[in-house]
N, C-alpha and C. Protein backbone atom coordinates (compact mmCIF):
# COMPACT_ATOMS: atom_id res chain seq x y z
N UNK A 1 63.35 233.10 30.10
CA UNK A 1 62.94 233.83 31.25
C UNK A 1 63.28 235.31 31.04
N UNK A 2 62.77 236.38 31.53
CA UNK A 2 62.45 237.89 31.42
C UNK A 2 63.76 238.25 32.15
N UNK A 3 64.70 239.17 31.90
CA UNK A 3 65.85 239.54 32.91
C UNK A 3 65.30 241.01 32.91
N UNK A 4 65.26 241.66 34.41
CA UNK A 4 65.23 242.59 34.02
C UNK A 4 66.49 243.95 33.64
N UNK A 5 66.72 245.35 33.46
CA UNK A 5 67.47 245.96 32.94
C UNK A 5 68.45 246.16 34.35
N UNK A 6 67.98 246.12 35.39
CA UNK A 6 68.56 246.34 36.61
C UNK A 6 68.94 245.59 37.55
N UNK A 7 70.19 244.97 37.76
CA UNK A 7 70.88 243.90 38.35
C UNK A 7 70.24 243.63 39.35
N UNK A 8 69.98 245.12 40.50
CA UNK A 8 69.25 244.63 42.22
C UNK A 8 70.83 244.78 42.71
N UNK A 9 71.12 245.32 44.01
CA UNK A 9 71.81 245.18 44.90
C UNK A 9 72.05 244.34 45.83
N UNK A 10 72.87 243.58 46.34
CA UNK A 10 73.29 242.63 46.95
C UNK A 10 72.98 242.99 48.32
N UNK A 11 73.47 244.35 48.94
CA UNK A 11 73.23 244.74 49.80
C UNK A 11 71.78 245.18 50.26
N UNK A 12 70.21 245.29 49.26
CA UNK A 12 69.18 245.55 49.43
C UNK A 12 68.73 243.81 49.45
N UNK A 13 69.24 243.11 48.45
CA UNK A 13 68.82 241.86 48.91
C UNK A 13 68.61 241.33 50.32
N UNK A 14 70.04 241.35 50.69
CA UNK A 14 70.43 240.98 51.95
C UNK A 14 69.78 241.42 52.99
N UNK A 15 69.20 242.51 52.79
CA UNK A 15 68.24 243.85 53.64
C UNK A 15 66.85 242.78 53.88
N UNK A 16 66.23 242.55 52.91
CA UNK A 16 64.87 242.43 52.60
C UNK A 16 65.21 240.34 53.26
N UNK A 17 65.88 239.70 53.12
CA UNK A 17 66.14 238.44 53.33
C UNK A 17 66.66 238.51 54.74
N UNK A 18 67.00 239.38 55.44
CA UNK A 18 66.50 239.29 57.14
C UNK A 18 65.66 239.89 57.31
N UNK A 19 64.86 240.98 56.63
CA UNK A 19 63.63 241.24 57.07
C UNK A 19 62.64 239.84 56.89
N UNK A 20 62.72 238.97 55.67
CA UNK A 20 61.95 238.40 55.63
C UNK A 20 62.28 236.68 56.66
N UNK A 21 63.49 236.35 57.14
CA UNK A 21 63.89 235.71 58.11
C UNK A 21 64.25 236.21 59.02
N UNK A 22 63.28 236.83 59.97
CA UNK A 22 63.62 237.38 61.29
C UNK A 22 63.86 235.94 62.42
N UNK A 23 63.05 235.16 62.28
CA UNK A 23 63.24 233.65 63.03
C UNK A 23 64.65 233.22 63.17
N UNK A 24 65.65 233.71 62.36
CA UNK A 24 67.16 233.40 62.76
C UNK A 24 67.19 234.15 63.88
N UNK A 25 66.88 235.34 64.19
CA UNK A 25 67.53 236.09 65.31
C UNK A 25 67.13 235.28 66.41
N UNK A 26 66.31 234.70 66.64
CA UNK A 26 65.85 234.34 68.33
C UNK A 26 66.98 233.59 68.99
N UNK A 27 68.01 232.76 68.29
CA UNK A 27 68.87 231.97 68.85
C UNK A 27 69.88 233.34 69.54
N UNK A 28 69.95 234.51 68.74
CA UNK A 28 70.88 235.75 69.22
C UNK A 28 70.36 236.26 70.18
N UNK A 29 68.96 236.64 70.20
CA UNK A 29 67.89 237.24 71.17
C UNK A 29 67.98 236.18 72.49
N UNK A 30 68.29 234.61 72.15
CA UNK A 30 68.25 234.26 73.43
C UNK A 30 69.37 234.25 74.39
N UNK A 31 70.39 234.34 73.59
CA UNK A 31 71.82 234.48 73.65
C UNK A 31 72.26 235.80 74.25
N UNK A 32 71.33 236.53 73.72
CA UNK A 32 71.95 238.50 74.67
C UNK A 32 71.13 238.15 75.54
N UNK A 33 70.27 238.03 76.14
CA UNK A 33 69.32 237.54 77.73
C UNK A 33 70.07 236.81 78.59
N UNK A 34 70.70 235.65 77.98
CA UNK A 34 71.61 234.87 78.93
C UNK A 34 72.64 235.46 79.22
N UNK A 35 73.18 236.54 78.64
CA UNK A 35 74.24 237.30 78.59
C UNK A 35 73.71 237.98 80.22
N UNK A 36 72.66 238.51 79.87
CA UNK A 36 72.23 239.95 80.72
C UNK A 36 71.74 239.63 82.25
N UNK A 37 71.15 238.04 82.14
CA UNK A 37 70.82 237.73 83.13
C UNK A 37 71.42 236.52 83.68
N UNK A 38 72.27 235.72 83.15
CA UNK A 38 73.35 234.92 83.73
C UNK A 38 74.58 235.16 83.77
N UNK A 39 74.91 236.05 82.99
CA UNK A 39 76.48 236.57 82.77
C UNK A 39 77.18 235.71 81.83
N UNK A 40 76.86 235.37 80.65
CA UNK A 40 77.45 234.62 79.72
C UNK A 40 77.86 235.58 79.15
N UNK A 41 79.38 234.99 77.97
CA UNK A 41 79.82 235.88 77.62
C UNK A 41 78.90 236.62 76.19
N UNK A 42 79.11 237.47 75.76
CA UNK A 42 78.25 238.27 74.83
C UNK A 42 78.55 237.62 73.33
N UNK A 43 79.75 237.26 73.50
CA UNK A 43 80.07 236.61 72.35
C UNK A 43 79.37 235.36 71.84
N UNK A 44 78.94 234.68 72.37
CA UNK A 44 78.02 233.68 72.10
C UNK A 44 76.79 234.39 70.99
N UNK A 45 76.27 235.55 71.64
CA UNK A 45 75.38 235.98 70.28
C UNK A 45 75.86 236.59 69.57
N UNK A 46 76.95 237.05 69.78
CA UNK A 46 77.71 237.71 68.19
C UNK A 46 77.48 236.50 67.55
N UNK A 47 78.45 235.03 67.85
CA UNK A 47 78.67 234.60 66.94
C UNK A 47 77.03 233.46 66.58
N UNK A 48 75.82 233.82 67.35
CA UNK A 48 74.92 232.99 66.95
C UNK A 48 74.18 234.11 65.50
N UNK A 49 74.81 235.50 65.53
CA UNK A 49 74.39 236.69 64.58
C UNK A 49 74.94 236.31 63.40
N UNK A 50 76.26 236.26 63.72
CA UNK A 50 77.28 236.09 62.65
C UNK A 50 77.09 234.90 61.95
N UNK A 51 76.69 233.81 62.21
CA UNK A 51 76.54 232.47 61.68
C UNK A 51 74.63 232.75 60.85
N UNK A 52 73.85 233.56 61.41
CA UNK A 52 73.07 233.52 60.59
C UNK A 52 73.01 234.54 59.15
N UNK A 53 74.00 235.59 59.60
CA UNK A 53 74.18 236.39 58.39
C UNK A 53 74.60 235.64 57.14
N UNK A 54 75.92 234.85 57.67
CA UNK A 54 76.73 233.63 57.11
C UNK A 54 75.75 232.84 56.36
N UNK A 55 74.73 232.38 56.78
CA UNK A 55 73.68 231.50 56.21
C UNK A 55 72.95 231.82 55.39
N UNK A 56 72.34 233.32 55.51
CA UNK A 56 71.83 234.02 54.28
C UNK A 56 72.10 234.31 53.55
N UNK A 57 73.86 234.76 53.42
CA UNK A 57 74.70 235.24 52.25
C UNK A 57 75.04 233.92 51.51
N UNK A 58 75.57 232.72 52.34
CA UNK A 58 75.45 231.53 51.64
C UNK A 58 74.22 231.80 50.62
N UNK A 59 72.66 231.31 51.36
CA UNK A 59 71.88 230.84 50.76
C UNK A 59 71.51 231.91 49.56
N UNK A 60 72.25 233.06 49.69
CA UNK A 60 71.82 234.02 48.20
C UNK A 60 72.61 234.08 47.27
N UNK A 61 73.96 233.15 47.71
CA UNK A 61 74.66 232.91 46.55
C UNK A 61 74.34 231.99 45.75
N UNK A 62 73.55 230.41 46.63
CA UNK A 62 73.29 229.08 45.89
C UNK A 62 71.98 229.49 44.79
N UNK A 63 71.21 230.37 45.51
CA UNK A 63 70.18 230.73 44.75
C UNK A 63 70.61 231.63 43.28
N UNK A 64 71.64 232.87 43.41
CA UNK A 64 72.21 233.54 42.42
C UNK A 64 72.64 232.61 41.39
N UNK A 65 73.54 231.55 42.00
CA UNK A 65 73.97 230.52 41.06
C UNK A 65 73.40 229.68 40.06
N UNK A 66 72.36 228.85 41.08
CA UNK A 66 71.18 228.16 40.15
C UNK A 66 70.46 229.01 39.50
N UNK A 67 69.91 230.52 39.25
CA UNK A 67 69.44 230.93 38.42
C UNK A 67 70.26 231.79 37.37
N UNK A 68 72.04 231.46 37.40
CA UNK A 68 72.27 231.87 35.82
C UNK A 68 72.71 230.41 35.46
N UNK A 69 72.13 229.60 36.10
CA UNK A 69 72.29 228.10 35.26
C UNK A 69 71.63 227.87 34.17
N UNK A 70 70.83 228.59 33.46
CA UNK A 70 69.45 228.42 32.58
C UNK A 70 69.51 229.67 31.83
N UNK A 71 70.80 230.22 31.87
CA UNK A 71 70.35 231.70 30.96
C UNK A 71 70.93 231.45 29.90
N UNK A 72 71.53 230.40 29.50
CA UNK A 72 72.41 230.62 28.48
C UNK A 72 71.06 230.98 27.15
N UNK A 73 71.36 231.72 26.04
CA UNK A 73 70.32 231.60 24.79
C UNK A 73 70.23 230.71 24.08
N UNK A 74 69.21 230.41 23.49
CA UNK A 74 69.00 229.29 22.62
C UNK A 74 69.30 229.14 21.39
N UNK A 75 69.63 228.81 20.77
CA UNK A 75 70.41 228.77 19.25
C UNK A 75 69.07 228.58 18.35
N UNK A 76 69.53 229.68 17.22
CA UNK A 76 68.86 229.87 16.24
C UNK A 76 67.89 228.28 15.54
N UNK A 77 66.84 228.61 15.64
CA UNK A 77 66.17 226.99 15.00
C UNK A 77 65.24 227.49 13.67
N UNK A 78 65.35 226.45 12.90
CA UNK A 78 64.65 226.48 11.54
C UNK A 78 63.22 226.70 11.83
N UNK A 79 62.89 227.18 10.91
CA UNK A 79 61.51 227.92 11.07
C UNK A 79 60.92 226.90 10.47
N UNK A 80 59.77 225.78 11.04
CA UNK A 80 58.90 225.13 10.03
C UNK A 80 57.16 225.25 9.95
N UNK A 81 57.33 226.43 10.00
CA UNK A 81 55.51 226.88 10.03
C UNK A 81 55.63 227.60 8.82
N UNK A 82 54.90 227.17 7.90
CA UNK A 82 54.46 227.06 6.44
C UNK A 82 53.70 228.37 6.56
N UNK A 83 53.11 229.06 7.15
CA UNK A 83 52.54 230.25 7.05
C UNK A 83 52.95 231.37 8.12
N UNK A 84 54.25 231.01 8.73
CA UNK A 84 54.86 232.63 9.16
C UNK A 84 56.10 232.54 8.29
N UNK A 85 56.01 232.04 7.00
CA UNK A 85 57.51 232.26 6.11
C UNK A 85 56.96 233.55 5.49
N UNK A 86 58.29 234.67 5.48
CA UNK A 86 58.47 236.31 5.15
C UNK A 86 58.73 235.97 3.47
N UNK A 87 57.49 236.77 3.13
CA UNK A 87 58.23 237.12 1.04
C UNK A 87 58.44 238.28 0.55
């Protein structure tokens, strides 16, 4: 597989992986409403925020992980094609 020269930031990851799961927020979004219009405490959507941040940073570690599972290089193998041998 192709690596490229530039690691990527953890913190732009993380950026672009709640942009691209905005659907976690609604449990927070419903959570500051009940706040505003029943008087629940606020903390309830902190921690419905906090548990989805939690979930994405999880899920970008399992993903980080399983893909340096496969990087190791492949060990040198005998060449047996009779016409790419060098003279």
């Amino acid at each position: 597989m192709r690596r490229t020269k530039r690691s990527g930031s953890f913190l732009l990851c993380l950026f672009i992986n709640m942009l691209l799961n905005l659907e976690g927020l609604i449990p927070a979004a419903l959570l500051l409403v009940m706040h505003f219009w029943l008087g629940w405490s606020v903390w309830w959507a902190v921690l419905a925020l906090g548990l989805w941040i939690a979930g994405l940073i999880l899920w970008m570690r399992v993903i980080g992980w399983a893909g340096e599972c496969g990087s190791a290089p492949d060990p040198p193998k005998e060449n047996k094609n009779p016409y790419s041998v060098r003279k």
